[in-house]
PDB file of N, CA and C in Angstrom:
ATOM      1  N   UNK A   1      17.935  -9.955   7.899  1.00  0.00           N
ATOM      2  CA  UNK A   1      19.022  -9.028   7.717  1.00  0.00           C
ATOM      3  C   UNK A   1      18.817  -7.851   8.663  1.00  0.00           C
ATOM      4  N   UNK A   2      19.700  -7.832   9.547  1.00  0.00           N
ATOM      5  CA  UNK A   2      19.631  -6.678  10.497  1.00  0.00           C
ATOM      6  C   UNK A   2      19.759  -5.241   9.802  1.00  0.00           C
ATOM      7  N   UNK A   3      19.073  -4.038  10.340  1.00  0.00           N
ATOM      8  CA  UNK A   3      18.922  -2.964   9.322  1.00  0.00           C
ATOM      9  C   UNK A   3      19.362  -1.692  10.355  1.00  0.00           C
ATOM     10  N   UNK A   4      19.890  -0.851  10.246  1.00  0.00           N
ATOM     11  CA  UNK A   4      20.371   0.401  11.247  1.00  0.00           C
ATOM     12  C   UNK A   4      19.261   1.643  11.289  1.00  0.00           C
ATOM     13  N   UNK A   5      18.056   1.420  10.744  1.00  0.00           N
ATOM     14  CA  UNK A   5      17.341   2.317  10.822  1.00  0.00           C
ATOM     15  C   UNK A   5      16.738   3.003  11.650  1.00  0.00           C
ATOM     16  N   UNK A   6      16.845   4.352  11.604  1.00  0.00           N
ATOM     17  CA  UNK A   6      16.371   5.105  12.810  1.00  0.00           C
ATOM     18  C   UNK A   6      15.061   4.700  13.459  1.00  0.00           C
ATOM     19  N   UNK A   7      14.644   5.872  14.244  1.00  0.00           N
ATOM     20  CA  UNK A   7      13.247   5.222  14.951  1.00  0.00           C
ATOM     21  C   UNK A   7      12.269   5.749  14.328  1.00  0.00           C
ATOM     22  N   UNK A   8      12.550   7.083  13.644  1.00  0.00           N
ATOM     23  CA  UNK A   8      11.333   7.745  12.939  1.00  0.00           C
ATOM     24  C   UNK A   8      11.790   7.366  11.667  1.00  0.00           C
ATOM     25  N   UNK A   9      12.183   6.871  11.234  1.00  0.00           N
ATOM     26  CA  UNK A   9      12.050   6.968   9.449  1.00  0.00           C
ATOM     27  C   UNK A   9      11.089   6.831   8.627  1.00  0.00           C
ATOM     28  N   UNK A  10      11.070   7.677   7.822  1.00  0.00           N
ATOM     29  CA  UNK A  10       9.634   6.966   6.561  1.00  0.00           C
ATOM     30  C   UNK A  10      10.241   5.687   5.838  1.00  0.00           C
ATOM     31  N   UNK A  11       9.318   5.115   5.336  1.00  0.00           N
ATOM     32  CA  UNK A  11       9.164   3.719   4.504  1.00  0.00           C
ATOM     33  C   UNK A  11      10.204   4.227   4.021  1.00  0.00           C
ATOM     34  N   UNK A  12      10.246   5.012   3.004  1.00  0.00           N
ATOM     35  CA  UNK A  12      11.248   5.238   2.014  1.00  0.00           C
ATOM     36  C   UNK A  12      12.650   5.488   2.269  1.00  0.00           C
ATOM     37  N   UNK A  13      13.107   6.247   3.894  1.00  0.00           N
ATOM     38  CA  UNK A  13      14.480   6.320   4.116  1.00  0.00           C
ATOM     39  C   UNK A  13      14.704   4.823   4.496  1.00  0.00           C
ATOM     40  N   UNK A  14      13.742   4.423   5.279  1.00  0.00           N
ATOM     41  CA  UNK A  14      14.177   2.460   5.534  1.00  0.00           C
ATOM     42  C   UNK A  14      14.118   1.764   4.623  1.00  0.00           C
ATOM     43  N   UNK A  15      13.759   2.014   3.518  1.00  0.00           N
ATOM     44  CA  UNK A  15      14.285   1.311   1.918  1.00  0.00           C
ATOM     45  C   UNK A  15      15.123   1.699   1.696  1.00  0.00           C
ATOM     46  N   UNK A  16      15.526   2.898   1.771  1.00  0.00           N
ATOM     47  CA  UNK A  16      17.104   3.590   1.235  1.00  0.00           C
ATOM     48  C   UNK A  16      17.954   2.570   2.077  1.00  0.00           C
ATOM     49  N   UNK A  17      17.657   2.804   3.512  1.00  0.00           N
ATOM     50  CA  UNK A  17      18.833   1.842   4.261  1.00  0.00           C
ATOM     51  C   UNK A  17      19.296   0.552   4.253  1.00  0.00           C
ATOM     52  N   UNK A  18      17.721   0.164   3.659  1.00  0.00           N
ATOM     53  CA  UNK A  18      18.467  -1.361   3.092  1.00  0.00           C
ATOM     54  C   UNK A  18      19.403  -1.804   2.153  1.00  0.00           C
ATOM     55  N   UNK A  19      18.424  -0.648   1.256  1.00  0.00           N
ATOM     56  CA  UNK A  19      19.269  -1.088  -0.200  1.00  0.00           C
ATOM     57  C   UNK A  19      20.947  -0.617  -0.102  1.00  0.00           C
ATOM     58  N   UNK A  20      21.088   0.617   0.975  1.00  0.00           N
ATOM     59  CA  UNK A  20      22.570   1.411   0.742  1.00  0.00           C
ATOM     60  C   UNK A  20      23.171  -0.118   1.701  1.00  0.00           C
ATOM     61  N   UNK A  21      22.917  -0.403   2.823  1.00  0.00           N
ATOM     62  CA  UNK A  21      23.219  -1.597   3.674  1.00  0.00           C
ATOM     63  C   UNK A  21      23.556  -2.749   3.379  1.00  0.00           C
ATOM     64  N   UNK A  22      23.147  -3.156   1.996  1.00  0.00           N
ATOM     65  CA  UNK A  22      23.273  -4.405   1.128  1.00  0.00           C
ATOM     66  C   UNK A  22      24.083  -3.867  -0.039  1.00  0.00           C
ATOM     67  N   UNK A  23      24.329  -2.570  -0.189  1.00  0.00           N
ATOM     68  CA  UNK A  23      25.008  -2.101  -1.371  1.00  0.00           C
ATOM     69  C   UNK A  23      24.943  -2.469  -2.633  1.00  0.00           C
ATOM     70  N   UNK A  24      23.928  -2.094  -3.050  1.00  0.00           N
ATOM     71  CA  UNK A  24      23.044  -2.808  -4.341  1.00  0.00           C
ATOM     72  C   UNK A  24      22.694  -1.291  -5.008  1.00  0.00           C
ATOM     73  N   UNK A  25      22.635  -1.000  -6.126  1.00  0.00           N
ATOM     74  CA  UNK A  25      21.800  -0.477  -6.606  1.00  0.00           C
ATOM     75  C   UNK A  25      20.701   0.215  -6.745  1.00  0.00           C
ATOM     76  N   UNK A  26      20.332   1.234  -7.266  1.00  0.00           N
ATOM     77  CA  UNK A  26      18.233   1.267  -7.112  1.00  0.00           C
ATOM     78  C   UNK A  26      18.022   0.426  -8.474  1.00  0.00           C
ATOM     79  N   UNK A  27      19.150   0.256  -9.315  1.00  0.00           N
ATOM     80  CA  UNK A  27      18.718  -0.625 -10.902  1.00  0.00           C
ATOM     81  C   UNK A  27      18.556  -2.216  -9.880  1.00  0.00           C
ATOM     82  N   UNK A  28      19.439  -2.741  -9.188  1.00  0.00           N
ATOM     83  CA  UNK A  28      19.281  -3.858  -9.038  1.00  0.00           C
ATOM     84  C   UNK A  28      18.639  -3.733  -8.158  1.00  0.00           C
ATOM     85  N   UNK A  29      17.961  -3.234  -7.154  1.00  0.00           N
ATOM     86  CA  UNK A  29      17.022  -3.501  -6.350  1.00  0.00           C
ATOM     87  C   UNK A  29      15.393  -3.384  -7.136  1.00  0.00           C
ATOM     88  N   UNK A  30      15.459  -2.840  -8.113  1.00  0.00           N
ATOM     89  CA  UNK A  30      14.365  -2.370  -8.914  1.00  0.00           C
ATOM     90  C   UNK A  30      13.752  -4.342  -9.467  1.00  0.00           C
ATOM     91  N   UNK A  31      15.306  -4.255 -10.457  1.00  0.00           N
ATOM     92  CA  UNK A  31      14.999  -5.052 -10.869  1.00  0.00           C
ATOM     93  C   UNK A  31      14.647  -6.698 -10.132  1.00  0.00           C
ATOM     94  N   UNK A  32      14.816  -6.816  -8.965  1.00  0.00           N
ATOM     95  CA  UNK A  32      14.744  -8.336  -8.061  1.00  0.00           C
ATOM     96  C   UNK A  32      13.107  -7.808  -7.460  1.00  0.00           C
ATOM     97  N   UNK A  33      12.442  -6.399  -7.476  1.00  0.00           N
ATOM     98  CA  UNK A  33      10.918  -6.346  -6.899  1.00  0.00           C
ATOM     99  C   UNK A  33      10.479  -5.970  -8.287  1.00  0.00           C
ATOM    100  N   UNK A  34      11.121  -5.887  -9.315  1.00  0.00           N
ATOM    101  CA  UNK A  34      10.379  -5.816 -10.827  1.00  0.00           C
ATOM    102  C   UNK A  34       9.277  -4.708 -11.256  1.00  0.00           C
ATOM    103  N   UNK A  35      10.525  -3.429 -10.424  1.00  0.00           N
ATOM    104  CA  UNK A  35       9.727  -2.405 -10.796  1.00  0.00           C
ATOM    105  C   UNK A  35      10.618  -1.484 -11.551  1.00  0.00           C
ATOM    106  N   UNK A  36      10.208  -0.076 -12.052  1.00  0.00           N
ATOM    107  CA  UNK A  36      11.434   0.897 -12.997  1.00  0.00           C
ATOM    108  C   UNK A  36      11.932   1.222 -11.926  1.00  0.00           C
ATOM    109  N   UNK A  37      13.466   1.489 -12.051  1.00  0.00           N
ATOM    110  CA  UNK A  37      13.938   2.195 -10.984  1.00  0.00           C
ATOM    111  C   UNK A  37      13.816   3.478 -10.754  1.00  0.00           C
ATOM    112  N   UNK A  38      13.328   4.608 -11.758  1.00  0.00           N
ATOM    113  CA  UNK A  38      12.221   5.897 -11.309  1.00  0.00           C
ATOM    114  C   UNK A  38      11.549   5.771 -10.604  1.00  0.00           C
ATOM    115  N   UNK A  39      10.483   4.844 -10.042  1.00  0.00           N
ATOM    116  CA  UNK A  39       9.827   4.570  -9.201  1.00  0.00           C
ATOM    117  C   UNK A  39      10.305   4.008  -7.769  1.00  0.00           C
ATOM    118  N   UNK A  40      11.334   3.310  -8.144  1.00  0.00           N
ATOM    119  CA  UNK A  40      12.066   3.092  -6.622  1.00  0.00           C
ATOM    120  C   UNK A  40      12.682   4.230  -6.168  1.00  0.00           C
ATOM    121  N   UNK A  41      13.172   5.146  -7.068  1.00  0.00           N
ATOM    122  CA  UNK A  41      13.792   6.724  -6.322  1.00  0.00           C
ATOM    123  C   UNK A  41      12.587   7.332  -5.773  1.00  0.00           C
ATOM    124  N   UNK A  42      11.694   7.244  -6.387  1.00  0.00           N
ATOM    125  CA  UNK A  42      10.508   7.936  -6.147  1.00  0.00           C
ATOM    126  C   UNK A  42       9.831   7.677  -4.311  1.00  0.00           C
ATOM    127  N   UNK A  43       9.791   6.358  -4.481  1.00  0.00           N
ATOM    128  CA  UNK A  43       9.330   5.851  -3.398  1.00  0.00           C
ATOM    129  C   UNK A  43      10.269   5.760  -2.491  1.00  0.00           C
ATOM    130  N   UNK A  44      11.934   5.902  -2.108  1.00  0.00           N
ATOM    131  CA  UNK A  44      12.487   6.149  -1.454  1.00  0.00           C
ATOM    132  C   UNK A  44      12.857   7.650  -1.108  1.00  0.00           C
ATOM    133  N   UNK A  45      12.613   8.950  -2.190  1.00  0.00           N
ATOM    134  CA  UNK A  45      12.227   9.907  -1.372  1.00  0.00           C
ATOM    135  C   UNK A  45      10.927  10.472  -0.992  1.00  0.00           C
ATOM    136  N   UNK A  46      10.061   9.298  -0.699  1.00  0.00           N
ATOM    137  CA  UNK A  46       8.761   9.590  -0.384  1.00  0.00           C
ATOM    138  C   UNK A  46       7.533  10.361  -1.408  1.00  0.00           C
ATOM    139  N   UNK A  47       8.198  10.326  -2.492  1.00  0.00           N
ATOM    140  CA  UNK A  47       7.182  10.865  -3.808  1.00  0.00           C
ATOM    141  C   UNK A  47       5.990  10.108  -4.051  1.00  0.00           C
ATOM    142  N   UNK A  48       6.259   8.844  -3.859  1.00  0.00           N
ATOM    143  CA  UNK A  48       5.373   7.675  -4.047  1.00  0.00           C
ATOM    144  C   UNK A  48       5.294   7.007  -3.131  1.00  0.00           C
ATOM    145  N   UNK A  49       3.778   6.243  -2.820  1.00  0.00           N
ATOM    146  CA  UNK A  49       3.873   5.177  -2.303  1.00  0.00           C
ATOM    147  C   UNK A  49       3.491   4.119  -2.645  1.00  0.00           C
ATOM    148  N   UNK A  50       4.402   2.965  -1.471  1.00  0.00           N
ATOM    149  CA  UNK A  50       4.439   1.619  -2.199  1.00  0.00           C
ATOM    150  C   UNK A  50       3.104   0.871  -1.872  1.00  0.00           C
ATOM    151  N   UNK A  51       2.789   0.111  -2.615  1.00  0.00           N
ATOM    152  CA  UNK A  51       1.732  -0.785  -2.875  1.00  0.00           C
ATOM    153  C   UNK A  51       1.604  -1.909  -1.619  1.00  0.00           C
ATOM    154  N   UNK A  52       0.611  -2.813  -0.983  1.00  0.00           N
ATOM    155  CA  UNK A  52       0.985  -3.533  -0.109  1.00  0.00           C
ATOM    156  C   UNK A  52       1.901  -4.697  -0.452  1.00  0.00           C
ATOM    157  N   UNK A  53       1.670  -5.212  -1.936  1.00  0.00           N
ATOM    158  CA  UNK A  53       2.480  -5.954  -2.490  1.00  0.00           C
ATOM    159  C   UNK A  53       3.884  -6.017  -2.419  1.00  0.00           C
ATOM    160  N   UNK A  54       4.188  -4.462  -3.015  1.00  0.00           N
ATOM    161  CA  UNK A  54       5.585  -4.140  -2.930  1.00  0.00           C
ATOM    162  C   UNK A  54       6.044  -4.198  -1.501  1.00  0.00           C
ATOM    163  N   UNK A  55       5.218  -3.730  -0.324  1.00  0.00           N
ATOM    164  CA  UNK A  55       6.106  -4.043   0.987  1.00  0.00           C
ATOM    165  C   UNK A  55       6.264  -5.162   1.569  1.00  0.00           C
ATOM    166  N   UNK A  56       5.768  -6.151   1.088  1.00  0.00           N
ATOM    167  CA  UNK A  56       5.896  -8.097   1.298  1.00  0.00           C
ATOM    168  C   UNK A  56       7.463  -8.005   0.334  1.00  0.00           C
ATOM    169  N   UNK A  57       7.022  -7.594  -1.083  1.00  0.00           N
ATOM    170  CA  UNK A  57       8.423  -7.772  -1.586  1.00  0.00           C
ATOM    171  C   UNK A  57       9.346  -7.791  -0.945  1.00  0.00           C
ATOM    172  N   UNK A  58       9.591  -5.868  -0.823  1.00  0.00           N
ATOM    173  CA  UNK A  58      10.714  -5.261   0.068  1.00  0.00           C
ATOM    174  C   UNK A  58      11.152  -6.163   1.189  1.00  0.00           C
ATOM    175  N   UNK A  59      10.215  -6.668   1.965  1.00  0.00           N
ATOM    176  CA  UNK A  59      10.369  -7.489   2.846  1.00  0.00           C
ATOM    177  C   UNK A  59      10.815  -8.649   2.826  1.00  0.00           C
ATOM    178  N   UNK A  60      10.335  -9.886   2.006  1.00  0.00           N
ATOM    179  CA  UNK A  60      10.880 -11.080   1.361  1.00  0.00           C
ATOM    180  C   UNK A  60      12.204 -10.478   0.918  1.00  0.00           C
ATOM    181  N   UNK A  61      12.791  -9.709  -0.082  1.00  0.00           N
ATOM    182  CA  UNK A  61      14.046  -9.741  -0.856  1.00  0.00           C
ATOM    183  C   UNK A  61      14.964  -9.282   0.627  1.00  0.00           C
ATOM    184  N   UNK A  62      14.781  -8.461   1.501  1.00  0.00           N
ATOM    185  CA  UNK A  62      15.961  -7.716   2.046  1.00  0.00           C
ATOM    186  C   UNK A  62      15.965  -8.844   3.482  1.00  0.00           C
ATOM    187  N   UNK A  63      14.888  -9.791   3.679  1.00  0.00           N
ATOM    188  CA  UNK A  63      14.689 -10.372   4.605  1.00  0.00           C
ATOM    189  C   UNK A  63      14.685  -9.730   5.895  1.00  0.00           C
ATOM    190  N   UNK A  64      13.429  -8.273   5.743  1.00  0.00           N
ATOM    191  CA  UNK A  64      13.217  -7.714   6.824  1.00  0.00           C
ATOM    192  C   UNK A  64      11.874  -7.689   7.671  1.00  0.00           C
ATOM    193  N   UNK A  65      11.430  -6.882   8.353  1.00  0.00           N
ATOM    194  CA  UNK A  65      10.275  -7.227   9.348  1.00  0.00           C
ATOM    195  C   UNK A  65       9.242  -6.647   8.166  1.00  0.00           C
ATOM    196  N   UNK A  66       8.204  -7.385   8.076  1.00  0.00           N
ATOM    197  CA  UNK A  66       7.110  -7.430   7.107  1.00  0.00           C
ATOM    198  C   UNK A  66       6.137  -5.975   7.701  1.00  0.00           C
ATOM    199  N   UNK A  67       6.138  -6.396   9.200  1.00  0.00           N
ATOM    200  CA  UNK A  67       5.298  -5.634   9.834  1.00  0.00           C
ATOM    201  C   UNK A  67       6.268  -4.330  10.448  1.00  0.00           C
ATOM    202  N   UNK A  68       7.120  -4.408  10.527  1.00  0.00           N
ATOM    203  CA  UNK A  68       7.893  -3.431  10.882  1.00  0.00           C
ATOM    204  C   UNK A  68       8.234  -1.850   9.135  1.00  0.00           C
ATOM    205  N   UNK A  69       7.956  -2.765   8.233  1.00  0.00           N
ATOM    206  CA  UNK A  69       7.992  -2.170   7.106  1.00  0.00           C
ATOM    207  C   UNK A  69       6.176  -1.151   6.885  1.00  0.00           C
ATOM    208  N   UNK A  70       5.596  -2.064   7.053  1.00  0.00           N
ATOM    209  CA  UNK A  70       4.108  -1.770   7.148  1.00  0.00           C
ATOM    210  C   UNK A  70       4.125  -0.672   8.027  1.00  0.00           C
ATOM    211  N   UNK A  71       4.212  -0.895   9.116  1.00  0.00           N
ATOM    212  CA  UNK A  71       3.920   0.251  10.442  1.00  0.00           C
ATOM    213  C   UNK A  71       4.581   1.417   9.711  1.00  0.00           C
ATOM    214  N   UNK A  72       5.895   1.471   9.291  1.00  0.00           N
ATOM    215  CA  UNK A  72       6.379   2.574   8.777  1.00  0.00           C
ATOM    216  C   UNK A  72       5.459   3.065   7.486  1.00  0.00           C
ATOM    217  N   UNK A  73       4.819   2.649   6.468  1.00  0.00           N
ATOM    218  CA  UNK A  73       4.368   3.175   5.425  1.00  0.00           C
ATOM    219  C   UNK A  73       3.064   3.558   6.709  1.00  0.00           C
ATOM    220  N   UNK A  74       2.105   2.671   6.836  1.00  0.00           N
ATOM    221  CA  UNK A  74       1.040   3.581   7.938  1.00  0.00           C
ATOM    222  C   UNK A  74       1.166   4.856   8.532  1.00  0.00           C
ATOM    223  N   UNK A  75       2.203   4.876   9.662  1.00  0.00           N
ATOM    224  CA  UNK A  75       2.517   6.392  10.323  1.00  0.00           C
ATOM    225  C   UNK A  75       2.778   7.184   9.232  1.00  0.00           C
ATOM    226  N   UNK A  76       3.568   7.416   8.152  1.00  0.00           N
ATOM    227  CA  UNK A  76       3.799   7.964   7.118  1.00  0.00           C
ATOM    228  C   UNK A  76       2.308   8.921   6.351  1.00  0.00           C
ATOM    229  N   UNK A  77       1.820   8.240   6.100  1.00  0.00           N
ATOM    230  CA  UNK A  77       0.004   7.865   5.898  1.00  0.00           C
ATOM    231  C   UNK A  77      -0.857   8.960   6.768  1.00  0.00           C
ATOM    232  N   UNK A  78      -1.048   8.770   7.992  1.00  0.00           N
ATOM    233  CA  UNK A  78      -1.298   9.142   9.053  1.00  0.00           C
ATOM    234  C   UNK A  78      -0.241  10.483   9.552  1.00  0.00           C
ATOM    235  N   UNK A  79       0.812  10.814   9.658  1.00  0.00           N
ATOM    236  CA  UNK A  79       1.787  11.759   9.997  1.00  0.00           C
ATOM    237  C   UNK A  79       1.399  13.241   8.510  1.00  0.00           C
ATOM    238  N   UNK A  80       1.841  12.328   7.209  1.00  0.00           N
ATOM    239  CA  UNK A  80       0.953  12.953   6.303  1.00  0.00           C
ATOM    240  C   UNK A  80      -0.069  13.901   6.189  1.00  0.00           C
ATOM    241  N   UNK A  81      -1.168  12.992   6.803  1.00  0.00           N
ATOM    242  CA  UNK A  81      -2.420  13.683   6.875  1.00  0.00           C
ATOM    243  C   UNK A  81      -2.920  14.727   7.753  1.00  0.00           C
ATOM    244  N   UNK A  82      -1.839  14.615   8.770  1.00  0.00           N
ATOM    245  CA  UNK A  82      -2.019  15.562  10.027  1.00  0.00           C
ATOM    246  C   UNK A  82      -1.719  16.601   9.519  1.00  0.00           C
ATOM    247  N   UNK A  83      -0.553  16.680   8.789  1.00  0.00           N
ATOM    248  CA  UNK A  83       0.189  17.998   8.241  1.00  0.00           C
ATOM    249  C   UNK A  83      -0.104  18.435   7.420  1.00  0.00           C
ATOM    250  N   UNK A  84      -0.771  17.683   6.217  1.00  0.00           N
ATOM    251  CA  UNK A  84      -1.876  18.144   5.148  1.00  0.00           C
ATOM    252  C   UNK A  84      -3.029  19.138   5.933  1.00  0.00           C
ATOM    253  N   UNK A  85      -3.578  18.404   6.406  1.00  0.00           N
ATOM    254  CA  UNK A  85      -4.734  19.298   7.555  1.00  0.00           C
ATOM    255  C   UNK A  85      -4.808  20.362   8.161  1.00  0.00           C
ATOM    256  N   UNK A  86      -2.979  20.532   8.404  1.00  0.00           N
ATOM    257  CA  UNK A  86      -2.863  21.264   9.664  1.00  0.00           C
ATOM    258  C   UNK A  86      -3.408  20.787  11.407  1.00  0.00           C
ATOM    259  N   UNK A  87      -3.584  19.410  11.571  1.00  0.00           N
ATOM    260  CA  UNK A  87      -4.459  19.473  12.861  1.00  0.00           C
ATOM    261  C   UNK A  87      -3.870  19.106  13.700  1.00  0.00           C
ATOM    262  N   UNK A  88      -4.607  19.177  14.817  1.00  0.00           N
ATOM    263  CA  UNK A  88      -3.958  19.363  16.022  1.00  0.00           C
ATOM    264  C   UNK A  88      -3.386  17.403  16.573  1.00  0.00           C
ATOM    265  N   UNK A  89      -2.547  17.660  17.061  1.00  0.00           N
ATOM    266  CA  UNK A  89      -2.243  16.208  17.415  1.00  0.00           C
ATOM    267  C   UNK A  89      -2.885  15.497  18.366  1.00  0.00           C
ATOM    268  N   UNK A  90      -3.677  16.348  19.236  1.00  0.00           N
ATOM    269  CA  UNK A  90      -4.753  15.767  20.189  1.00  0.00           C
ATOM    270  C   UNK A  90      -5.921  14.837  18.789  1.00  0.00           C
ATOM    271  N   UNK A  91      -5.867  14.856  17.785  1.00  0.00           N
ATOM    272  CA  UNK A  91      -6.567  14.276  16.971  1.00  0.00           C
ATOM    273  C   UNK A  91      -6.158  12.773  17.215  1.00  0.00           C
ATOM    274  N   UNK A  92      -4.738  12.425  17.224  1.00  0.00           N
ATOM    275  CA  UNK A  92      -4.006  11.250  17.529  1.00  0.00           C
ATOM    276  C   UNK A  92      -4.878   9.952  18.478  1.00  0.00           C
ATOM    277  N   UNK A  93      -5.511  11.331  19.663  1.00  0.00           N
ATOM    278  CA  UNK A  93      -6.206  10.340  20.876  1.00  0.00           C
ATOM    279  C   UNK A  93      -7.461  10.076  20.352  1.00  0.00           C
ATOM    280  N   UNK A  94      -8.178  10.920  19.702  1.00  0.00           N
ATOM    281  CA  UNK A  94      -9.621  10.713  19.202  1.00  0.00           C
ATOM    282  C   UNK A  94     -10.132   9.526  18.042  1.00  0.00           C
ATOM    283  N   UNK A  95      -8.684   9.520  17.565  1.00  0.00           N
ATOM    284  CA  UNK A  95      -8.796   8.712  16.508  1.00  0.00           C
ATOM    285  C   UNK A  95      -8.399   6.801  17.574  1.00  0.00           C
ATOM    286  N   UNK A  96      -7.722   7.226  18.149  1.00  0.00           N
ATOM    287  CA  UNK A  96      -7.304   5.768  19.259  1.00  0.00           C
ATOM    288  C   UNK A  96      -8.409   5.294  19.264  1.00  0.00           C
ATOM    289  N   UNK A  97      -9.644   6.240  19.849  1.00  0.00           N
ATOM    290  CA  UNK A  97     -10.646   5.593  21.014  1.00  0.00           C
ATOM    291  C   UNK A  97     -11.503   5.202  19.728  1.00  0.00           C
ATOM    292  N   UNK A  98     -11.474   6.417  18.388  1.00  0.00           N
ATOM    293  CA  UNK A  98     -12.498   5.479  17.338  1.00  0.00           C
ATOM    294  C   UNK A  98     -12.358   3.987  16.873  1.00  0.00           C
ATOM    295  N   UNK A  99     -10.726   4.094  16.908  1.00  0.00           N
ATOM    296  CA  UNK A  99     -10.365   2.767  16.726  1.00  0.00           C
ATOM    297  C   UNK A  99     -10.877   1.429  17.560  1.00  0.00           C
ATOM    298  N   UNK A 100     -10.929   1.620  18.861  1.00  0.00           N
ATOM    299  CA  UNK A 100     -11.140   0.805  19.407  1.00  0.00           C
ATOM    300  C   UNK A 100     -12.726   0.541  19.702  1.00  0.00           C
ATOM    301  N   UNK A 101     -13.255   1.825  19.201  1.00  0.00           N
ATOM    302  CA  UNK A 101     -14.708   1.563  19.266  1.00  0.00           C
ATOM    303  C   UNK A 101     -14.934   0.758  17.993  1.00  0.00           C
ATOM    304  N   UNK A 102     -14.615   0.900  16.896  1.00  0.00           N
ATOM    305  CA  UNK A 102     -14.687  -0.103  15.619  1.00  0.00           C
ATOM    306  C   UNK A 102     -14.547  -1.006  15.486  1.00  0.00           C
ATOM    307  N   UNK A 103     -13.071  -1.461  16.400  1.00  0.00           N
ATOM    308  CA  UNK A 103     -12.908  -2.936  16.919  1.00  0.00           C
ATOM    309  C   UNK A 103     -14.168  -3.534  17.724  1.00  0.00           C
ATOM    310  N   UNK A 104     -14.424  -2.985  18.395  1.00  0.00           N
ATOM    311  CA  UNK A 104     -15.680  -4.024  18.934  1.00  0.00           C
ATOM    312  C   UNK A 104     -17.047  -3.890  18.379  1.00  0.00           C
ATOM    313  N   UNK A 105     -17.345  -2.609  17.547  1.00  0.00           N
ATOM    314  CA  UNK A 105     -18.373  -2.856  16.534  1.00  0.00           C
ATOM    315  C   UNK A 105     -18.522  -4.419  15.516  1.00  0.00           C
ATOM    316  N   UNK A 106     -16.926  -4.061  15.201  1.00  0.00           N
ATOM    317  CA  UNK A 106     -16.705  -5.163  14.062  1.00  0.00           C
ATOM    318  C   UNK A 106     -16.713  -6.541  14.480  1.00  0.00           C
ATOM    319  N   UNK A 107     -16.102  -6.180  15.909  1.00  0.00           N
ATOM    320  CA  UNK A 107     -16.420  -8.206  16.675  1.00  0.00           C
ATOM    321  C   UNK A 107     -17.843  -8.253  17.417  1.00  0.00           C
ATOM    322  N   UNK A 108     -18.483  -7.465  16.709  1.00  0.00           N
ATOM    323  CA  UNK A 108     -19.351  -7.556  18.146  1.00  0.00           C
ATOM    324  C   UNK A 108     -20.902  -8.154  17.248  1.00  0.00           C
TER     325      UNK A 108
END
């Protein structure tokens, strides 16, 4: 299902867009990932976040990108924490190169 979502959105406005896009409910979208729908408001204005489970759901029911859903809860995660912190975004690069130093720790 093709989805109109911006380029920055959080998880939760690209759940909003599905669900407003398919014109469903937060009761019936609640109820087909079998959660309260307090919690789906929640998690679509970013109060909560979703479980990895729930973003396979989200993904299976709206028939959208699994990994494209993921990446969005991650940056979210990460964007979060910067601003919690206060830190500087040059943190962004430091954290790259740890990454990739871990990667080859871990294969190595």
């Amino acid at each position: 299902m093709a989805t109109t979502k911006q380029k920055f959105s959080t998880f939760g406005e690209h759940l909003r867009a599905l669900r407003v896009e398919t014109e469903q409910s937060l009761r019936e979208v609640a109820s087909h990932l079998d959660i309260d729908p307090s919690l789906l408001a929640k998690i679509e204005r970013n109060e909560r976040q979703p479980t990895k489970q729930l973003i396979k759901a989200v993904a299976d029911y709206f028939k959208a990108d699994e990994k494209e859903l993921q990446n969005d809860f991650l940056s979210d995660q990460i964007a979060y924490k910067i601003l919690d912190e206060e830190a500087d975004l040059a943190i962004l690069k430091v954290a790259e190169q740890k990454v990739s130093y871990l990667k080859t720790k871990r294969n190595g």
